[in-house]
Protein backbone atom coordinates (compact mmCIF):
# COMPACT_ATOMS: atom_id res chain seq x y z
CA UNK A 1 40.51 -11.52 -0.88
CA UNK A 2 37.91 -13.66 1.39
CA UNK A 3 36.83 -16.53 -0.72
CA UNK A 4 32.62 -17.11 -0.24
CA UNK A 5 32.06 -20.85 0.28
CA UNK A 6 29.60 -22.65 -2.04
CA UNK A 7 26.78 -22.57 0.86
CA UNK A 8 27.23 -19.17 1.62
CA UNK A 9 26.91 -18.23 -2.10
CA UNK A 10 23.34 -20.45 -2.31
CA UNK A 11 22.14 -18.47 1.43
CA UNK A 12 23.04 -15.23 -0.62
CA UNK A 13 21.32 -16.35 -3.74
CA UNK A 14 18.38 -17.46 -1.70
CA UNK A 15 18.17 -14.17 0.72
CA UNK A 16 18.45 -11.95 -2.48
CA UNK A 17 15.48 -13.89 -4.26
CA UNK A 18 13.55 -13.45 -1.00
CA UNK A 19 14.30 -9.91 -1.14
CA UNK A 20 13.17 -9.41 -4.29
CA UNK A 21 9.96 -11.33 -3.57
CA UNK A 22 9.01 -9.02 -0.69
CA UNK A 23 9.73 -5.85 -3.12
CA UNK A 24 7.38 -7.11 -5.34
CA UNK A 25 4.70 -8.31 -3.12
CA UNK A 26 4.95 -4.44 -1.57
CA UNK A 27 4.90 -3.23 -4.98
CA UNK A 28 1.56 -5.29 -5.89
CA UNK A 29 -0.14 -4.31 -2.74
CA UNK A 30 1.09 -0.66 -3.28
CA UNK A 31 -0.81 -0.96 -6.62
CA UNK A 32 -4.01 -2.74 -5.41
CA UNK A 33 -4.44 0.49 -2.62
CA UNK A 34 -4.12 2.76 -5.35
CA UNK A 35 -6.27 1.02 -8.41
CA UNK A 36 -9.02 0.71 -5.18
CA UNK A 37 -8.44 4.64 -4.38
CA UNK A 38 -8.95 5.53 -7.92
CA UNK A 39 -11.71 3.15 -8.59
CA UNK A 40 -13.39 5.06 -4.91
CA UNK A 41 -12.46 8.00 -5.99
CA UNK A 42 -14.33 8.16 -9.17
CA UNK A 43 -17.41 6.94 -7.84
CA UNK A 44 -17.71 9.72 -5.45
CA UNK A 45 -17.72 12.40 -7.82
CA UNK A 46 -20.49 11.00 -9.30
CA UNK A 47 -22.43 9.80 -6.63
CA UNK A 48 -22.97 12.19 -3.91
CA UNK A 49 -24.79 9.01 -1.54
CA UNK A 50 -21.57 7.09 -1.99
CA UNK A 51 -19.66 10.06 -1.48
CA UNK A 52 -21.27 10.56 2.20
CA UNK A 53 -20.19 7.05 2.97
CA UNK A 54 -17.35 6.72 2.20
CA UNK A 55 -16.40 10.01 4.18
CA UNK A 56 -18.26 8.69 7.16
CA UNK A 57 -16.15 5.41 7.47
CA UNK A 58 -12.94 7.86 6.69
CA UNK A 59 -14.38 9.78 9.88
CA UNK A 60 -14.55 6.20 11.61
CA UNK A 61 -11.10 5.17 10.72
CA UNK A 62 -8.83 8.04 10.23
CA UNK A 63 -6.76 8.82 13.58
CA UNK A 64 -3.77 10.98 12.31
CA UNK A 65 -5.02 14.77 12.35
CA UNK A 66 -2.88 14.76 8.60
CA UNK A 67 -5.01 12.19 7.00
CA UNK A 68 -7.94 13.55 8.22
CA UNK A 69 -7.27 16.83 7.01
CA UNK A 70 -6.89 15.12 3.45
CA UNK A 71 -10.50 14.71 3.30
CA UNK A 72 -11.73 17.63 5.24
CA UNK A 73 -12.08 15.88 8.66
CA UNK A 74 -10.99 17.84 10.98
């Protein structure tokens, strides 16, 4: 069996706990999209103004014929 030397142990160590930091960095910005989406989506089924904006800058920035057709865009 291949013995690990001490240095290669702490580059392991060091490129799991790097790993582990970009997981949860993704998994925080994963969960600010959607608390914003439900916060958005909320609002526009009570106000119909807000509503009308926010599907105008969807118009604006959706490109991919499958996101637009999430919101009726197409």
């Amino acid at each position: 069996m291949k013995k690990i030397s001490k240095k290669q142990q702490q580059i392991n160590k060091l490129e799991q706990e790097l790993a582990k930091s970009t997981l949860q960095k993704r998994k925080d910005d994963t969960r600010r999209k959607i608390l914003i989406g439900a916060m958005i989506i909320g609002k526009t089924k009570n106000d119909p103004e807000f509503n009308k904006r926010v599907l105008a800058e969807l118009d604006r920035f959706l490109e991919r014929e499958a996101d637009r057709k999430l919101f009726n865009l197409d």
